[in-house]
C-alpha atoms as a PDB file:
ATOM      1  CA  UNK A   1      71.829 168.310 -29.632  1.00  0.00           C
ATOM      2  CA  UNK A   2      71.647 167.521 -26.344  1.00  0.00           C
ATOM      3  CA  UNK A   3      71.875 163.318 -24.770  1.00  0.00           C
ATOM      4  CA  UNK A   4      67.997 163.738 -24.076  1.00  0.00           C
ATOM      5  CA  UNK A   5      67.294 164.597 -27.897  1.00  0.00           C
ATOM      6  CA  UNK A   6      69.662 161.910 -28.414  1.00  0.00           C
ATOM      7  CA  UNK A   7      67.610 159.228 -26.330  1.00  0.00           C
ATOM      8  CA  UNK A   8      64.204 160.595 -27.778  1.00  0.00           C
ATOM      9  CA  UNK A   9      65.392 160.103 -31.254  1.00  0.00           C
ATOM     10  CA  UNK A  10      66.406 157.001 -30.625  1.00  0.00           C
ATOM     11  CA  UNK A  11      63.003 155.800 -29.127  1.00  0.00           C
ATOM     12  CA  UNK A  12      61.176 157.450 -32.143  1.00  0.00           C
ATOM     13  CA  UNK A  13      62.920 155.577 -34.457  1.00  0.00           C
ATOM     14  CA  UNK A  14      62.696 152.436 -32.638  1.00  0.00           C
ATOM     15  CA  UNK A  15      58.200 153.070 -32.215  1.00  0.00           C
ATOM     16  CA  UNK A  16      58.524 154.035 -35.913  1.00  0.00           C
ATOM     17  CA  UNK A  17      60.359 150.867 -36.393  1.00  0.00           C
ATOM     18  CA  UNK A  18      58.032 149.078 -34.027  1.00  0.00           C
ATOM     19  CA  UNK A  19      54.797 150.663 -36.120  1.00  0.00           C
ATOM     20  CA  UNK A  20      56.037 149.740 -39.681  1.00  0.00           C
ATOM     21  CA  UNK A  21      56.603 145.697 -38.303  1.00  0.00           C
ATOM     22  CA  UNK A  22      52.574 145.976 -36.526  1.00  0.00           C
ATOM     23  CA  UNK A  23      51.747 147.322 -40.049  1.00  0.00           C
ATOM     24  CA  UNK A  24      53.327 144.966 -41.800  1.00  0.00           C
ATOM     25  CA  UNK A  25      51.756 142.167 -39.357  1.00  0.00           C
ATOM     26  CA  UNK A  26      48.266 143.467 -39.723  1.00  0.00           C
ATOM     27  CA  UNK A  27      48.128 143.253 -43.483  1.00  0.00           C
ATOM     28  CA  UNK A  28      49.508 139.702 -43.456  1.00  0.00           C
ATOM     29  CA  UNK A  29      47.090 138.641 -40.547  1.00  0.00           C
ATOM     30  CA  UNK A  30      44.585 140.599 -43.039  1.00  0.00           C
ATOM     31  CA  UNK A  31      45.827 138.430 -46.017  1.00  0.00           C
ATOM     32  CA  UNK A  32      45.161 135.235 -43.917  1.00  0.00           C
ATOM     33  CA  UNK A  33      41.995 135.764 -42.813  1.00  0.00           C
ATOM     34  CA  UNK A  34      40.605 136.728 -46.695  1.00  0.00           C
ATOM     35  CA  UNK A  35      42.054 133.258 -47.526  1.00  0.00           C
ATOM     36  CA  UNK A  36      40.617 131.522 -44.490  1.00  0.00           C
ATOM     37  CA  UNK A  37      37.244 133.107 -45.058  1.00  0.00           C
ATOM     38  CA  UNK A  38      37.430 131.895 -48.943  1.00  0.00           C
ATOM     39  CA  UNK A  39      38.900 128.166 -48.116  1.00  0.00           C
ATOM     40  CA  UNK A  40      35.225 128.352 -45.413  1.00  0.00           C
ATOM     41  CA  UNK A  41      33.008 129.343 -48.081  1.00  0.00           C
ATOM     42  CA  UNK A  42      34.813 126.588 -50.598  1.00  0.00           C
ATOM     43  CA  UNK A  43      34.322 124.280 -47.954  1.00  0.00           C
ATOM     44  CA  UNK A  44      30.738 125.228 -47.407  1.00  0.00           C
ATOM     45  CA  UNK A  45      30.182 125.065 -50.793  1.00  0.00           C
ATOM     46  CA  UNK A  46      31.638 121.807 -51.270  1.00  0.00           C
ATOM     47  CA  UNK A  47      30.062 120.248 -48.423  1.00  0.00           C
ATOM     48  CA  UNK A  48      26.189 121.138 -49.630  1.00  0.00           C
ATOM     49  CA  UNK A  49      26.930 119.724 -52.699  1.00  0.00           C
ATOM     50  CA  UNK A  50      27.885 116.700 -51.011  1.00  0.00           C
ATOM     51  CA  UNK A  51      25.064 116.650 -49.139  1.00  0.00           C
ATOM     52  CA  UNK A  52      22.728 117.364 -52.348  1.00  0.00           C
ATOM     53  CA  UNK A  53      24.675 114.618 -54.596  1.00  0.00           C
ATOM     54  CA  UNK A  54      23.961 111.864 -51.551  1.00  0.00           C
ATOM     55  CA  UNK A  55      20.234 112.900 -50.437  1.00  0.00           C
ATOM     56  CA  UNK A  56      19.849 112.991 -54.687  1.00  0.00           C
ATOM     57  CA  UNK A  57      21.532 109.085 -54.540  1.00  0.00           C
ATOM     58  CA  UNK A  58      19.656 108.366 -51.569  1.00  0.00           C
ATOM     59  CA  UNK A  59      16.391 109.340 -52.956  1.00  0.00           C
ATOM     60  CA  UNK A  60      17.548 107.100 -56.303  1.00  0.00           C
ATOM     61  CA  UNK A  61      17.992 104.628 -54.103  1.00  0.00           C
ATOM     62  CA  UNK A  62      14.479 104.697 -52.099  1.00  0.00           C
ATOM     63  CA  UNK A  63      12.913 104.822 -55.372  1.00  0.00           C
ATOM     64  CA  UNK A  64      13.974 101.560 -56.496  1.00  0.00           C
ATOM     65  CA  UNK A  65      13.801 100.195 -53.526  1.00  0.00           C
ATOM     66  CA  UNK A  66       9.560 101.379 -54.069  1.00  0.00           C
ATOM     67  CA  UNK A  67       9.511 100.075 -57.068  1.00  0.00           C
ATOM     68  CA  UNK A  68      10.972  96.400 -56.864  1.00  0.00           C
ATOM     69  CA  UNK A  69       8.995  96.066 -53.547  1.00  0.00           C
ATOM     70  CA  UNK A  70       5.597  97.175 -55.936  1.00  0.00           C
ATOM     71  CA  UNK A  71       6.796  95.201 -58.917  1.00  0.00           C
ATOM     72  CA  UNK A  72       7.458  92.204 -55.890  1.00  0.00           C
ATOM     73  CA  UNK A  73       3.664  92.782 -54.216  1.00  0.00           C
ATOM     74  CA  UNK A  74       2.201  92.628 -57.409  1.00  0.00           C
ATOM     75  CA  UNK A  75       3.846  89.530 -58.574  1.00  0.00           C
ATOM     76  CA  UNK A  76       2.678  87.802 -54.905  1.00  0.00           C
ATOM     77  CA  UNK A  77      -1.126  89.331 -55.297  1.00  0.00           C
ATOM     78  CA  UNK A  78      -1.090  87.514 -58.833  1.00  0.00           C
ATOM     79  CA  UNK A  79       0.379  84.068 -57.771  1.00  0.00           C
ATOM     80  CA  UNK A  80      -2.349  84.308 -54.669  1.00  0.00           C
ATOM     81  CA  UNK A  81      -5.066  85.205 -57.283  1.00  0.00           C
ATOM     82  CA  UNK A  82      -3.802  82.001 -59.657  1.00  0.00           C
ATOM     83  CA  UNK A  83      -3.384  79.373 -56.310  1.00  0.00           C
ATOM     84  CA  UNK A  84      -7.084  80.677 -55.168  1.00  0.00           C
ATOM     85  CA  UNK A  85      -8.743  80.119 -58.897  1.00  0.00           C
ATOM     86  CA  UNK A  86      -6.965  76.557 -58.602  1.00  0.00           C
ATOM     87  CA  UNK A  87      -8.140  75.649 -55.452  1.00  0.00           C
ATOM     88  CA  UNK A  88     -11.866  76.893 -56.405  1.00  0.00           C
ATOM     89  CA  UNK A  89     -11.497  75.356 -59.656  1.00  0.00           C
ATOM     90  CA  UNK A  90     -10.339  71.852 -57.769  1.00  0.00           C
ATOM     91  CA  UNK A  91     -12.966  72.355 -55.461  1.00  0.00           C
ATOM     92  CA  UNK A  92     -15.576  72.424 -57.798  1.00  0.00           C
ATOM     93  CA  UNK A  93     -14.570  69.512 -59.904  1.00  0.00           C
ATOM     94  CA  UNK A  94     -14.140  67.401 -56.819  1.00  0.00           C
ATOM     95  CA  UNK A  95     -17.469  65.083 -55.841  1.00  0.00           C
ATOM     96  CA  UNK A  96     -18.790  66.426 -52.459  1.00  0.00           C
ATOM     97  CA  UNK A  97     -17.803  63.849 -50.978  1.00  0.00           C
ATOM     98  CA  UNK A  98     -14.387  64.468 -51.653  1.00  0.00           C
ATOM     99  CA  UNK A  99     -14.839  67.795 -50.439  1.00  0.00           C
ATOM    100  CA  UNK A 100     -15.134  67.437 -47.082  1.00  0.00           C
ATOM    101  CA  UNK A 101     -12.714  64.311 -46.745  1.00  0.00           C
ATOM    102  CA  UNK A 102      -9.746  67.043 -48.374  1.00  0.00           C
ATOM    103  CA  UNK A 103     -10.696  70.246 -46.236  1.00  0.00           C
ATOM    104  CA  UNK A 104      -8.116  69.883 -43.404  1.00  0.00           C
ATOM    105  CA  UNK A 105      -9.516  69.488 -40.119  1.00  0.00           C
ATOM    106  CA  UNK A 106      -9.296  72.761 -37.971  1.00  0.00           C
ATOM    107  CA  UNK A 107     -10.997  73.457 -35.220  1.00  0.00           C
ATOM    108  CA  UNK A 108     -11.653  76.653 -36.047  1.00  0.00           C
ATOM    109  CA  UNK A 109     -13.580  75.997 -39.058  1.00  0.00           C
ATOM    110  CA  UNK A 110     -15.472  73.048 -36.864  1.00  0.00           C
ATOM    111  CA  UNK A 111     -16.543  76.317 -34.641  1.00  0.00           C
ATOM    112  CA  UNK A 112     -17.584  78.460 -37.729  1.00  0.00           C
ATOM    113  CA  UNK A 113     -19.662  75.541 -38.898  1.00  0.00           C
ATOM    114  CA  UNK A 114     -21.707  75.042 -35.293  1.00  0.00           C
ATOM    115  CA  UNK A 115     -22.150  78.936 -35.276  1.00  0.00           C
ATOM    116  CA  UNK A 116     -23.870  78.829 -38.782  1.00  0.00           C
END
């Protein structure tokens, strides 16, 4: 064998060499990016079910809000109902006399009376 084989022997061992570590590289880099792409959907996953547990708790949340804010109006509409049947009922057991001598003087109400 001559020094040239020699040389070009040398070189294909050292690209065959060279080839095996770039094979060896791309199945690891391949390896890595199966687990990245898994950990992404995990993460995915994970985060819509985050998202769905707090809009669910959220939505708990507005709905009793609703309903002690209902269960709150109604409670106000009934003590309004009560003080107005009072009042009317005081009103009408009062002489009329009384009556005007308790009505509070507003001039407002002084207007509505000229208009009528």
């Amino acid at each position: 064998m001559t020094e040239r084989e020699l040389v070009l022997r040398q070189k294909a061992k050292r690209l065959d060499s060279a080839l095996h570590d770039v094979k060896l590289q791309k199945v690891v880099v391949k390896r890595t990016l199966d687990i990245a792409g898994n950990q992404k959907t995990k993460a995915k996953k994970f985060a819509k079910d985050w998202e769905d547990k707090e809009s669910d708790k959220i939505n708990k949340d507005k709905d009793s809000l609703l309903k002690k804010y209902l269960k709150s109006r109604d409670e106000n509409q009934k003590q309004l109902k009560d003080a107005v049947r009072t009042v009317n009922r005081q009103k009408k057991s009062m002489p009329s006399e009384e009556k005007e001598e308790n009505v509070p003087d507003f001039p407002v109400l002084d207007r509505i009376r000229e208009i009528r």
